[in-house]
PDB file of N, CA and C in Angstrom:
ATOM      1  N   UNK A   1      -9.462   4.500  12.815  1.00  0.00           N
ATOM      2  CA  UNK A   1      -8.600   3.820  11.881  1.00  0.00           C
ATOM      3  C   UNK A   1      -8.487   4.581  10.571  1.00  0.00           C
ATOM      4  N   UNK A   2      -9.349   5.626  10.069  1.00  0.00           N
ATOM      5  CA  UNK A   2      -9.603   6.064   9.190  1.00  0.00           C
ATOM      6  C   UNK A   2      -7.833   7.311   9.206  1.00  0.00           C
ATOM      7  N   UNK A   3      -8.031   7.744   9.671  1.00  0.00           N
ATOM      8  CA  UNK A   3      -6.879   8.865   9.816  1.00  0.00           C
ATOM      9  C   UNK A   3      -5.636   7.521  10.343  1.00  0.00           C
ATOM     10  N   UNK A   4      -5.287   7.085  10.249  1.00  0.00           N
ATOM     11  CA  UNK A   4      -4.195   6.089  10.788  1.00  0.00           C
ATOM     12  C   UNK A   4      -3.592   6.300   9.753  1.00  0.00           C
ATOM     13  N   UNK A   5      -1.983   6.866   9.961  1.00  0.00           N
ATOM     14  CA  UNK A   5      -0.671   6.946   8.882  1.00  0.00           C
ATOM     15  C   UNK A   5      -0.950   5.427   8.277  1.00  0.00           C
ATOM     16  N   UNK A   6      -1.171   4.075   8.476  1.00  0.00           N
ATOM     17  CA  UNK A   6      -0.847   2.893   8.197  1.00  0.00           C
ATOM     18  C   UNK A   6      -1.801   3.042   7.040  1.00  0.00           C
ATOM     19  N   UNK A   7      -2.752   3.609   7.752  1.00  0.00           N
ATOM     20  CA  UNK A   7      -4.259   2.902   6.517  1.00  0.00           C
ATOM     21  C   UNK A   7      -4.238   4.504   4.856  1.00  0.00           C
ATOM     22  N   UNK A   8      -3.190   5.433   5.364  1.00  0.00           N
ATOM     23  CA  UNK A   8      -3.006   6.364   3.846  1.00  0.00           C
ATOM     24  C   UNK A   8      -2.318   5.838   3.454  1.00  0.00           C
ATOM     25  N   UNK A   9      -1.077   5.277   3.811  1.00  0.00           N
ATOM     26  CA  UNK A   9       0.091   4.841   3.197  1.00  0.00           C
ATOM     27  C   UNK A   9      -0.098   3.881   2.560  1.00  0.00           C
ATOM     28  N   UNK A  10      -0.994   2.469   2.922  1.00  0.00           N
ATOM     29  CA  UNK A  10      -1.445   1.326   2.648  1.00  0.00           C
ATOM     30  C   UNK A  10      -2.785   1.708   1.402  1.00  0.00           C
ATOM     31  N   UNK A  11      -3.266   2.481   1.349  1.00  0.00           N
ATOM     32  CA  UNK A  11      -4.573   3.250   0.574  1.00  0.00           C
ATOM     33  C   UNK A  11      -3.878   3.506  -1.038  1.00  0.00           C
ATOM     34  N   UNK A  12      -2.506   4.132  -0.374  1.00  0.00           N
ATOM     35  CA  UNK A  12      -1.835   4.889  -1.562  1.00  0.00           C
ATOM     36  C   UNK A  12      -0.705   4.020  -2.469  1.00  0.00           C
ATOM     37  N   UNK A  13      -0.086   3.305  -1.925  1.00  0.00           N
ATOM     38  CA  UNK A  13       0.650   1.985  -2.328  1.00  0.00           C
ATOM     39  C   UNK A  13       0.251   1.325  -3.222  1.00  0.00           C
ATOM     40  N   UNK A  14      -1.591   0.746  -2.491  1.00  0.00           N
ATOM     41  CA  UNK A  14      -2.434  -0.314  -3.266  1.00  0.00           C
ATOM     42  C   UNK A  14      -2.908   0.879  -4.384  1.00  0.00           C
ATOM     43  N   UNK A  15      -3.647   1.876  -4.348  1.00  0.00           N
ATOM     44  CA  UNK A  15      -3.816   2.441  -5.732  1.00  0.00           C
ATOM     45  C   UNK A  15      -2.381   2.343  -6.630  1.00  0.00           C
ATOM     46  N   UNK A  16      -1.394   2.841  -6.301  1.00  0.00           N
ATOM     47  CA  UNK A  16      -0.420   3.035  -7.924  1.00  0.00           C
ATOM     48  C   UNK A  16      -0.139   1.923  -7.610  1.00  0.00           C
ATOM     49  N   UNK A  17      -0.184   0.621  -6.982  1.00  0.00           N
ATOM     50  CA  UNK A  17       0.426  -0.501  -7.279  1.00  0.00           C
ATOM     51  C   UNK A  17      -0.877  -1.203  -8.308  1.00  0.00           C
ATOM     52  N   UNK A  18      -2.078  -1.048  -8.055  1.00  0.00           N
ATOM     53  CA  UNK A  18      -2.949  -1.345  -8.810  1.00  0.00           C
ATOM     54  C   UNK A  18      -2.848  -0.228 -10.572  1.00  0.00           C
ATOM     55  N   UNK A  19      -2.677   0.582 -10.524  1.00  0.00           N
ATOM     56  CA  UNK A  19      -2.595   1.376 -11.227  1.00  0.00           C
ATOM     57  C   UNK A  19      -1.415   0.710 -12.601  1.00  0.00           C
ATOM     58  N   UNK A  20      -0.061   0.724 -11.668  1.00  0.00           N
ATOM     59  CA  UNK A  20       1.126  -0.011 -12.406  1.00  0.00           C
ATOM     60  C   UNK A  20       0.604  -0.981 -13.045  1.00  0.00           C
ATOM     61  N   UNK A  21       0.111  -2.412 -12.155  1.00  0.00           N
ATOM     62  CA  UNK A  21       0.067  -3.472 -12.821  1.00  0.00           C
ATOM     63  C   UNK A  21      -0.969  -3.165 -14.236  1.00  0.00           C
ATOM     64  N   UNK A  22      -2.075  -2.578 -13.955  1.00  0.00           N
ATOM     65  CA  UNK A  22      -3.310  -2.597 -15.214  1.00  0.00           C
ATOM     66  C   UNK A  22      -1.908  -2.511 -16.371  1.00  0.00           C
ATOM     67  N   UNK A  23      -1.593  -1.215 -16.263  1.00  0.00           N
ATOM     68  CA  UNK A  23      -0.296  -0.325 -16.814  1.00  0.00           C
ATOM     69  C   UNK A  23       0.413  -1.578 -17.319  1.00  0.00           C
ATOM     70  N   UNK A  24       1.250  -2.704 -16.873  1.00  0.00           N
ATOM     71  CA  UNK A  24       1.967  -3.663 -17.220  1.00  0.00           C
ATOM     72  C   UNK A  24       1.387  -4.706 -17.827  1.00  0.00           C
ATOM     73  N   UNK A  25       0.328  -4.895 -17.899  1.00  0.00           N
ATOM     74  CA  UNK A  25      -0.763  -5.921 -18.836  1.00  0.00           C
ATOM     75  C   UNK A  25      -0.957  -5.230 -19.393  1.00  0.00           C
ATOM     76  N   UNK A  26      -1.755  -4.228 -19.700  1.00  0.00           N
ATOM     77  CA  UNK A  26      -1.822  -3.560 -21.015  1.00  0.00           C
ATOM     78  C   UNK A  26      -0.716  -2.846 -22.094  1.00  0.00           C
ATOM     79  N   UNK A  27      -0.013  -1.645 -21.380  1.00  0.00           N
ATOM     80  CA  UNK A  27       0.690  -1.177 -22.647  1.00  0.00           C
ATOM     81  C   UNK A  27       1.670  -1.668 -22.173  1.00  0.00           C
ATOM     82  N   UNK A  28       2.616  -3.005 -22.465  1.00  0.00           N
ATOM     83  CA  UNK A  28       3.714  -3.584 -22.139  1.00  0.00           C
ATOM     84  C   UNK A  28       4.440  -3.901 -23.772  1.00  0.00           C
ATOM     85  N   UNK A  29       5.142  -2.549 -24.275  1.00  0.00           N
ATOM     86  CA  UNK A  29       5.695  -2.994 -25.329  1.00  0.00           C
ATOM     87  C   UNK A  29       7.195  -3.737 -25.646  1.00  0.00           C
ATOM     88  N   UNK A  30       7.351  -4.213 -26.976  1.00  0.00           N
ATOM     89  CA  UNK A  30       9.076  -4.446 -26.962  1.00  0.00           C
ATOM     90  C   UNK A  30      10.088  -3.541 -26.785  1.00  0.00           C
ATOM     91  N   UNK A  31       9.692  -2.339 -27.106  1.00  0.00           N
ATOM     92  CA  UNK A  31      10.588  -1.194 -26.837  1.00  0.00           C
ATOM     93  C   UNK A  31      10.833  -0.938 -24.980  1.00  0.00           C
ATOM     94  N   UNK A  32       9.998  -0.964 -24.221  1.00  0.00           N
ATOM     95  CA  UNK A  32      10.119  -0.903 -22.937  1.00  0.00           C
ATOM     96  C   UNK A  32      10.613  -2.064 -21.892  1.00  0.00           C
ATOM     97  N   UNK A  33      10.646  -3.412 -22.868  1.00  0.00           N
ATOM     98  CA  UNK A  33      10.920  -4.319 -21.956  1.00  0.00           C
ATOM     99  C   UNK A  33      12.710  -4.479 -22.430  1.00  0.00           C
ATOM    100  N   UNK A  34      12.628  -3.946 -23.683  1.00  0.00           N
ATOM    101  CA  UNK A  34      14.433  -3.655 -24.180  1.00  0.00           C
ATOM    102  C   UNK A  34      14.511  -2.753 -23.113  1.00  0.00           C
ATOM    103  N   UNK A  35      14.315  -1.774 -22.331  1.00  0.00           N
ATOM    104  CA  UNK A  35      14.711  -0.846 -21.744  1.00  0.00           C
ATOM    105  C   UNK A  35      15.367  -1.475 -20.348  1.00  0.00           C
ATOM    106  N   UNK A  36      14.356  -2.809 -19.944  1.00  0.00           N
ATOM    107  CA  UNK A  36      14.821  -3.617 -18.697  1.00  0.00           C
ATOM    108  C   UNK A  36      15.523  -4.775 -18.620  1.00  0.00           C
ATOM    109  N   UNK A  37      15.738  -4.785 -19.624  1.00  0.00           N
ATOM    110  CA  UNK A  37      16.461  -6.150 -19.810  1.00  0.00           C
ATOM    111  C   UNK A  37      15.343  -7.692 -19.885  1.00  0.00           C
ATOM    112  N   UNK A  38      14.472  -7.473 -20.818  1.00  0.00           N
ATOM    113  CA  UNK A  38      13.443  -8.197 -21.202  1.00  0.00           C
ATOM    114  C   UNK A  38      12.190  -8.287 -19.926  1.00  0.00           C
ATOM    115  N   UNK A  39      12.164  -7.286 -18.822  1.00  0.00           N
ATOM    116  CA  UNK A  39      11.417  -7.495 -17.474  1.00  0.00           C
ATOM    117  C   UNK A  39      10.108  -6.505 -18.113  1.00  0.00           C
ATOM    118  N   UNK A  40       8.819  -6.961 -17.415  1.00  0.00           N
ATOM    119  CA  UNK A  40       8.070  -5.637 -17.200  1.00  0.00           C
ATOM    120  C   UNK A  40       7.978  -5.483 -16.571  1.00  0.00           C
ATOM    121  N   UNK A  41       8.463  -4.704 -15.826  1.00  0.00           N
ATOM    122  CA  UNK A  41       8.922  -3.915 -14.756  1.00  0.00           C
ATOM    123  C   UNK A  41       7.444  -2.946 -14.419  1.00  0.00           C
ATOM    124  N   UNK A  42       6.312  -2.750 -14.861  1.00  0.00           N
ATOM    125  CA  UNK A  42       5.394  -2.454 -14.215  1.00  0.00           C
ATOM    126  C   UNK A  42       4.484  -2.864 -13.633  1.00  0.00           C
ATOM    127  N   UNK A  43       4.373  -4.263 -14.587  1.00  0.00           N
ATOM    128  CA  UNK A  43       3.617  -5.432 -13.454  1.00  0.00           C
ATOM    129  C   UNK A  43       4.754  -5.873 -12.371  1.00  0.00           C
ATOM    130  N   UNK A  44       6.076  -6.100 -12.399  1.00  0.00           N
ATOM    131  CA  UNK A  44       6.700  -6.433 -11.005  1.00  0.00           C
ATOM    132  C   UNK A  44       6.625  -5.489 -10.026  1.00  0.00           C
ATOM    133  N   UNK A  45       6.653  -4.139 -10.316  1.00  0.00           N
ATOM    134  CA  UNK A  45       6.581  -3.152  -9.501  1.00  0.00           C
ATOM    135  C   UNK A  45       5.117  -2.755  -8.895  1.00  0.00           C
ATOM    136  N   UNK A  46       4.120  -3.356  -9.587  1.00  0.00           N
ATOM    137  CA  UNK A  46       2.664  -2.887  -9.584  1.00  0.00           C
ATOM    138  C   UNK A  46       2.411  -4.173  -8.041  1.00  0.00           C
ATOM    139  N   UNK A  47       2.518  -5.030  -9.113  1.00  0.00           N
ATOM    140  CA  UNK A  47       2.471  -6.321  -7.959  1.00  0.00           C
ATOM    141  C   UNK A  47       3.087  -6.159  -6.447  1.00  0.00           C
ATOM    142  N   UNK A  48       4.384  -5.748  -6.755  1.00  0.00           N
ATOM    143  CA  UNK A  48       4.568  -5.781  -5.025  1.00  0.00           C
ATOM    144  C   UNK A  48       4.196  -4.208  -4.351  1.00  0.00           C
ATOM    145  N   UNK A  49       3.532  -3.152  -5.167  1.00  0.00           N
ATOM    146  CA  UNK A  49       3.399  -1.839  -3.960  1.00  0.00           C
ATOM    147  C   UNK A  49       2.191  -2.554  -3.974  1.00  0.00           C
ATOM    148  N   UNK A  50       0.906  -3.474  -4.778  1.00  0.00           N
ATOM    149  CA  UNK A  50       0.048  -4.081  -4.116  1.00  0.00           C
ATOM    150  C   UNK A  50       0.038  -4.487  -3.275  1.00  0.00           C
ATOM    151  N   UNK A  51       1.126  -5.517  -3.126  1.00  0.00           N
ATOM    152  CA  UNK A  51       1.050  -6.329  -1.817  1.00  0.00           C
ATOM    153  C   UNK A  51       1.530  -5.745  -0.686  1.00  0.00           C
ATOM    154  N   UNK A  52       2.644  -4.286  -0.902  1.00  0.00           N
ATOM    155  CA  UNK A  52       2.652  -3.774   0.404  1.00  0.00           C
ATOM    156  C   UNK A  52       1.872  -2.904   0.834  1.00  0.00           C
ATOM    157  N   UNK A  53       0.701  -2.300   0.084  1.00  0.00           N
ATOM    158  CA  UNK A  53      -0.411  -2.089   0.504  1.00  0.00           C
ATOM    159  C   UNK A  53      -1.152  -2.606   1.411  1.00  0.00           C
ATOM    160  N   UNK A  54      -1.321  -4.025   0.663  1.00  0.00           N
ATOM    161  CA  UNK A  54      -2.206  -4.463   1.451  1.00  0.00           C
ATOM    162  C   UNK A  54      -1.720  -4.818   2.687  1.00  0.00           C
ATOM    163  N   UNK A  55      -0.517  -5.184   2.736  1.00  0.00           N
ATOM    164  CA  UNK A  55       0.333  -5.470   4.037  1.00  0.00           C
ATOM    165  C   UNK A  55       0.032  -4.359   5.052  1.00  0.00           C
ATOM    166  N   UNK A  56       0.094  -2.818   4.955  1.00  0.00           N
ATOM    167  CA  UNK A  56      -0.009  -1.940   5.732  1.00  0.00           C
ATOM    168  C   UNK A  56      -1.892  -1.576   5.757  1.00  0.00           C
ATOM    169  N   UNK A  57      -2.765  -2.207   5.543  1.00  0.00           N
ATOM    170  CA  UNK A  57      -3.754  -2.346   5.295  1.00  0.00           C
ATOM    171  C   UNK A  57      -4.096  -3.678   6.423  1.00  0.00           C
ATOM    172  N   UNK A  58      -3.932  -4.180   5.942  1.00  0.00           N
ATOM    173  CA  UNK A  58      -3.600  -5.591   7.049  1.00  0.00           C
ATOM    174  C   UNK A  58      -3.356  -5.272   8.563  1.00  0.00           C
ATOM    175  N   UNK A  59      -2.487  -4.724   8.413  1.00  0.00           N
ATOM    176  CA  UNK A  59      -1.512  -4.319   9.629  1.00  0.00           C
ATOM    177  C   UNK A  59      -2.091  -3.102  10.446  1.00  0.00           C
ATOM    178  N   UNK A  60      -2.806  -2.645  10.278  1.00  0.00           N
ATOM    179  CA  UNK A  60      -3.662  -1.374  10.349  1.00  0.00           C
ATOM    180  C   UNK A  60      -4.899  -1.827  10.477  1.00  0.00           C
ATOM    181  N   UNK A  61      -5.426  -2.899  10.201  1.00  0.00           N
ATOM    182  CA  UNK A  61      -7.198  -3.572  10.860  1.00  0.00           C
ATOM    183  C   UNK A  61      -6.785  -4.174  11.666  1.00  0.00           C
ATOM    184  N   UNK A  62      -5.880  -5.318  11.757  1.00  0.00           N
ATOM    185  CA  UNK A  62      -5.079  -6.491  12.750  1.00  0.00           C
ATOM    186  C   UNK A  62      -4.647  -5.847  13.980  1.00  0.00           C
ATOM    187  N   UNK A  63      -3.848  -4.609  14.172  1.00  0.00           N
ATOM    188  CA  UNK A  63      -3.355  -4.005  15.341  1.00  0.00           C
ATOM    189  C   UNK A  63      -4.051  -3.021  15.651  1.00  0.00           C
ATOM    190  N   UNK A  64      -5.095  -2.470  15.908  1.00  0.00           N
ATOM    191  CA  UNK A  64      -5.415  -0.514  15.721  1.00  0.00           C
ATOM    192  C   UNK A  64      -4.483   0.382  16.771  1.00  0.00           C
ATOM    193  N   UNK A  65      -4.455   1.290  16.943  1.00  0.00           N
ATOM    194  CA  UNK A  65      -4.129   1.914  17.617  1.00  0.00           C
ATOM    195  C   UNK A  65      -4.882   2.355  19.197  1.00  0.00           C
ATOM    196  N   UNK A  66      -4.795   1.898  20.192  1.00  0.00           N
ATOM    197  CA  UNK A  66      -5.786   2.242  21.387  1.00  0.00           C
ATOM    198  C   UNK A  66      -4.877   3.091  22.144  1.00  0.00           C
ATOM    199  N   UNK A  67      -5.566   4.288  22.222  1.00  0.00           N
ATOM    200  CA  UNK A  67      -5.687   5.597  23.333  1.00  0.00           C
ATOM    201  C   UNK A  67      -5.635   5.167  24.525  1.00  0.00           C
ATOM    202  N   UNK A  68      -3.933   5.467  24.929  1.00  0.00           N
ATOM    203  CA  UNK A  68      -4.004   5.231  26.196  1.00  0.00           C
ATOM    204  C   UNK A  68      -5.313   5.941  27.601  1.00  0.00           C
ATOM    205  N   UNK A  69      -5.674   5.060  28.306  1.00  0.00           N
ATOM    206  CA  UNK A  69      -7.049   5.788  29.298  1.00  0.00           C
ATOM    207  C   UNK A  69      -6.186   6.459  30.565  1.00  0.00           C
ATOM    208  N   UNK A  70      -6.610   7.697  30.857  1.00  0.00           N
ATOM    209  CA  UNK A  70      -5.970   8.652  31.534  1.00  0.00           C
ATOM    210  C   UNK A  70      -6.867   8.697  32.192  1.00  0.00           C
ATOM    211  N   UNK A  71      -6.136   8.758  33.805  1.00  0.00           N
ATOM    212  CA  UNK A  71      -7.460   8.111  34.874  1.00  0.00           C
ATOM    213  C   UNK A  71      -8.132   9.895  35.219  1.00  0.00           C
ATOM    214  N   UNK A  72      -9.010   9.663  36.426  1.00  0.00           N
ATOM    215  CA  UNK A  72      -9.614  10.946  36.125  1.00  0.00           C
ATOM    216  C   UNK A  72      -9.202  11.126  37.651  1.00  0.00           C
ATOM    217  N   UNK A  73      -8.862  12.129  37.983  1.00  0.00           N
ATOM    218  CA  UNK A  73      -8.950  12.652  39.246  1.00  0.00           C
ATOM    219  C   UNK A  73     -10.387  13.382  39.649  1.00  0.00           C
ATOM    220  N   UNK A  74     -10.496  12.561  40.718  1.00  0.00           N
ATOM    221  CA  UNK A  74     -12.305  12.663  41.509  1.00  0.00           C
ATOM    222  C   UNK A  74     -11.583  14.253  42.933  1.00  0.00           C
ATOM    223  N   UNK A  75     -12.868  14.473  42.942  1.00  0.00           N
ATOM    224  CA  UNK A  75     -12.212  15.802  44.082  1.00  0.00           C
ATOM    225  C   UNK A  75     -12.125  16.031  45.373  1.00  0.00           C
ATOM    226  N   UNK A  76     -13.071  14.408  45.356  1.00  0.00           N
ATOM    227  CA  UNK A  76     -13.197  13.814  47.100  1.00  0.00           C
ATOM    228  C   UNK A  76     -12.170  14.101  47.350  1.00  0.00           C
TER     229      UNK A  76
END
């Protein structure tokens, strides 16, 4: 599960989505939320690559991937 595309993508999402939000609670000034039309747009954006993190995180313990078994030819 460790090498699973689901579980980097989901790894990498939840960091800058965690990253954003700190980012949007802390330096959330008036000058930047004039920029969005009164939004902070780094906690909305932080918040949901969180949650699709965790979604592909989720989705990636819940399903794994199983190796199809390839039968063995015996020589009898």
């Amino acid at each position: 599960m460790l090498f699973d595309i689901r579980t980097i993508v989901g790894a990498l999402l939840a960091l800058y989505g965690i990253i954003l939000t700190i980012t949007g609670l802390v330096a959330n000034t008036a000058a930047e939320k004039a920029k969005t039309g009164d939004w902070n747009i780094n906690l909305w954006a932080g918040l949901g690559m969180l949650a699709a993190g965790l979604l592909f995180i989720g989705w990636a313990a819940l399903r794994p991937v199983v190796p199809d078994q390839v039968p063995v030819e015996s020589d009898e």
